[in-house]
N, C-alpha and C. Protein backbone atom coordinates (compact mmCIF):
# COMPACT_ATOMS: atom_id res chain seq x y z
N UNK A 1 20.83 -7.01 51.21
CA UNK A 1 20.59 -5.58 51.26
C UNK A 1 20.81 -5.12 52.70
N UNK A 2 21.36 -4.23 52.87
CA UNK A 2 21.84 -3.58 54.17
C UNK A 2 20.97 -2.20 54.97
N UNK A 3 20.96 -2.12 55.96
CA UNK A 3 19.61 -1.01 56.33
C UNK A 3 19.63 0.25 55.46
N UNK A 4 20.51 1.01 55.31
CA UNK A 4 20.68 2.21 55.00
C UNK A 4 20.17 1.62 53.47
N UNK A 5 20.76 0.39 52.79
CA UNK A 5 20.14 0.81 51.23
C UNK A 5 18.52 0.76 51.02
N UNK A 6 17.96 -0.67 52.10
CA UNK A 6 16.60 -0.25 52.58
C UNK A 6 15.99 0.87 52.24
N UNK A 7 16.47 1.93 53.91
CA UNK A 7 15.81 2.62 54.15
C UNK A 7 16.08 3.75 53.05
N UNK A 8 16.92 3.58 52.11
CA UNK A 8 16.53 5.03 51.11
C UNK A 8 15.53 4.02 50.02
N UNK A 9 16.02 3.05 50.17
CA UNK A 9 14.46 2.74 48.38
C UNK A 9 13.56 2.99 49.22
N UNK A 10 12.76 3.18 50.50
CA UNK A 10 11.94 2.93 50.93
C UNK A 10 11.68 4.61 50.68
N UNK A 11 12.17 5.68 51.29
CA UNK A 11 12.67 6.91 51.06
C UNK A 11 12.49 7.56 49.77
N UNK A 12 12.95 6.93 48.29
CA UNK A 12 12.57 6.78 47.41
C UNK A 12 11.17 6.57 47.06
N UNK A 13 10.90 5.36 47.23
CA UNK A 13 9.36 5.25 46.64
C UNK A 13 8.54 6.29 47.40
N UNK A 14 8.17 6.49 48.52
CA UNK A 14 7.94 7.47 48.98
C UNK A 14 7.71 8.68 48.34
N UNK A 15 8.82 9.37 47.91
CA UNK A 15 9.34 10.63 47.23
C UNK A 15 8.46 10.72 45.90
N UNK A 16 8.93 9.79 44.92
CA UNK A 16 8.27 9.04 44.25
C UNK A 16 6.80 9.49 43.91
N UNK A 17 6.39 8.90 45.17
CA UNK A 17 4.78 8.90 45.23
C UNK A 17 4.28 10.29 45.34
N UNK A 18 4.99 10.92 46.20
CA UNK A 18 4.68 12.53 46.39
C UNK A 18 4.73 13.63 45.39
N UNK A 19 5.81 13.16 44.48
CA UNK A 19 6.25 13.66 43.45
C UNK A 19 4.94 13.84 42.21
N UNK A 20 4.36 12.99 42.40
CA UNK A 20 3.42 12.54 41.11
C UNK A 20 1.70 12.67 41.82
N UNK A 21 1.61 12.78 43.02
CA UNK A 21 0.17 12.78 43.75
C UNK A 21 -0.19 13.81 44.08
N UNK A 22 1.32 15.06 44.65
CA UNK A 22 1.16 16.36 45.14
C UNK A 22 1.73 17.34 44.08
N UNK A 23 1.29 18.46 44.86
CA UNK A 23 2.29 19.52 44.26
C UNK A 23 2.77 20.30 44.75
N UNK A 24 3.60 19.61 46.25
CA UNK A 24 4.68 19.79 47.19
C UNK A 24 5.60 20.17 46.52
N UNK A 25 6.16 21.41 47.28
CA UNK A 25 7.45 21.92 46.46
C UNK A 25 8.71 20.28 46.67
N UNK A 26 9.84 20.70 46.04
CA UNK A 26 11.02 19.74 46.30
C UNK A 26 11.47 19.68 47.65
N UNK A 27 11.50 20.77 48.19
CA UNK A 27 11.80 20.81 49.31
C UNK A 27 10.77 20.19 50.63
N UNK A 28 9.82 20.90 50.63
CA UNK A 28 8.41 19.72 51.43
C UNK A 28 9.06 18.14 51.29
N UNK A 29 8.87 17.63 49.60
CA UNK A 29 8.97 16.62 49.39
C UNK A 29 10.59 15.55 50.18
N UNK A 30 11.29 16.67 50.16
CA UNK A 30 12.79 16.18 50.78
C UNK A 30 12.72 15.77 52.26
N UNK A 31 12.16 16.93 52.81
CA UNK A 31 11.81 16.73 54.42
C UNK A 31 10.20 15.48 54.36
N UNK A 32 9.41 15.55 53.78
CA UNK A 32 8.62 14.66 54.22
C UNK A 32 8.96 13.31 53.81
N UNK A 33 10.21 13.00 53.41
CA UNK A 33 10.98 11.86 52.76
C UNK A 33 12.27 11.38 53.45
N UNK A 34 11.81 12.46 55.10
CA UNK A 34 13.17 11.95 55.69
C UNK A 34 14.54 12.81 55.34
N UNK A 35 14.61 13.72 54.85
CA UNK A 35 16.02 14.51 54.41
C UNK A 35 15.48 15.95 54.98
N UNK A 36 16.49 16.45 55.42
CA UNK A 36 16.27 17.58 55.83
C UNK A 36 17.45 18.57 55.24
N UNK A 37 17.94 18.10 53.98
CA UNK A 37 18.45 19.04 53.30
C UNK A 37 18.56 18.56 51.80
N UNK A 38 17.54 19.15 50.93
CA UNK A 38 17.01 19.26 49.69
C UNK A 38 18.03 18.80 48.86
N UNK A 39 19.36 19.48 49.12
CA UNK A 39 20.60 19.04 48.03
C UNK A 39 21.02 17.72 48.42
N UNK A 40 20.88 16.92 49.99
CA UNK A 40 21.76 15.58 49.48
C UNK A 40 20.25 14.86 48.65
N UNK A 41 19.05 15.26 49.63
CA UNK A 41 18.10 14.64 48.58
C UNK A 41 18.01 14.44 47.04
N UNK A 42 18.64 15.47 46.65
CA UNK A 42 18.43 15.57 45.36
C UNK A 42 19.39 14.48 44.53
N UNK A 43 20.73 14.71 45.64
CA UNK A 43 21.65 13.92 45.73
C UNK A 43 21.34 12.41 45.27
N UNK A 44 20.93 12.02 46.13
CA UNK A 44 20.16 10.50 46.33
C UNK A 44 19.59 10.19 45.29
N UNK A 45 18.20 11.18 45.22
CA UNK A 45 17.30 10.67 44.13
C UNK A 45 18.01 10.68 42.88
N UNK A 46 19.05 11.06 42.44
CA UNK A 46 19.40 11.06 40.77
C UNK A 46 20.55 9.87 40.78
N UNK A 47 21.07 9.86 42.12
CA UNK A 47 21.64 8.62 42.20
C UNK A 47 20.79 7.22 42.00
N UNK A 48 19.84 7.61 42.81
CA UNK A 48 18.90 5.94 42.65
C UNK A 48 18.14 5.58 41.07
N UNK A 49 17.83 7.24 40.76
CA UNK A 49 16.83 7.03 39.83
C UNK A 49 17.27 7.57 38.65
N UNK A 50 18.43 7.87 38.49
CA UNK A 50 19.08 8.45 37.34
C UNK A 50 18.76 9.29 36.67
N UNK A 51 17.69 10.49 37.12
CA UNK A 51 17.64 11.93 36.59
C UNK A 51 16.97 12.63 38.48
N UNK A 52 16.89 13.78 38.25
CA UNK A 52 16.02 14.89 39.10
C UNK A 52 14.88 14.49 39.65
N UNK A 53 14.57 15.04 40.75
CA UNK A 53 13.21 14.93 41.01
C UNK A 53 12.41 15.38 40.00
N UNK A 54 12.92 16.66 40.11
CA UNK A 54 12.16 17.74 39.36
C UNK A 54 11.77 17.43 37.50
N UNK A 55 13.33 16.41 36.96
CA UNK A 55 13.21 16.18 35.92
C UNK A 55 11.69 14.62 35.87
N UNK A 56 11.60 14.11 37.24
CA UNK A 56 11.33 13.07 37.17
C UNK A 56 9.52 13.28 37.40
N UNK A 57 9.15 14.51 37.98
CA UNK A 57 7.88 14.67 38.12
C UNK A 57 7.50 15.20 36.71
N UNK A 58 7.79 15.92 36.14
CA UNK A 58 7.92 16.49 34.58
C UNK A 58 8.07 15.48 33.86
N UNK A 59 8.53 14.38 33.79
CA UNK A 59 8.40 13.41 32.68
C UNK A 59 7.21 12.62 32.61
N UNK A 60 7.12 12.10 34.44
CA UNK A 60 5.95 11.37 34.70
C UNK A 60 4.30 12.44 34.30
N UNK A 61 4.70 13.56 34.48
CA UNK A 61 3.22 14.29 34.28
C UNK A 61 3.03 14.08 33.04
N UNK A 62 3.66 14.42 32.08
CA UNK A 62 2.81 14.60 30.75
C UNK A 62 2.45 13.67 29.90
């Protein structure tokens, strides 16, 4: 594993955690996750995790 893939699972779980503990907008959640722009974040996360944040806090809540 190479730094950069590291440091986004790490980035990830993170997000992750915020996603499901707070009720930080997406954007909070992007910047307090290290991204300082919401769209590659969003980017990332559906790449790593194969849907949305947004789809991904909404599934985990209910």
């Amino acid at each position: 594993m190479n730094f950069l893939t590291y440091l986004t699972s790490i980035r990830m779980e993170q997000a992750k955690k915020l996603l499901l503990t707070t009720s930080l907008s997406i954007t909070e959640i992007s910047e307090r996750s290290g991204y300082k722009d919401y769209r590659v974040f969003t980017k990332v996360f559906k790449k790593s995790e194969g849907i949305t944040p947004s789809q991904y806090r909404r599934d985990f809540l209910q």
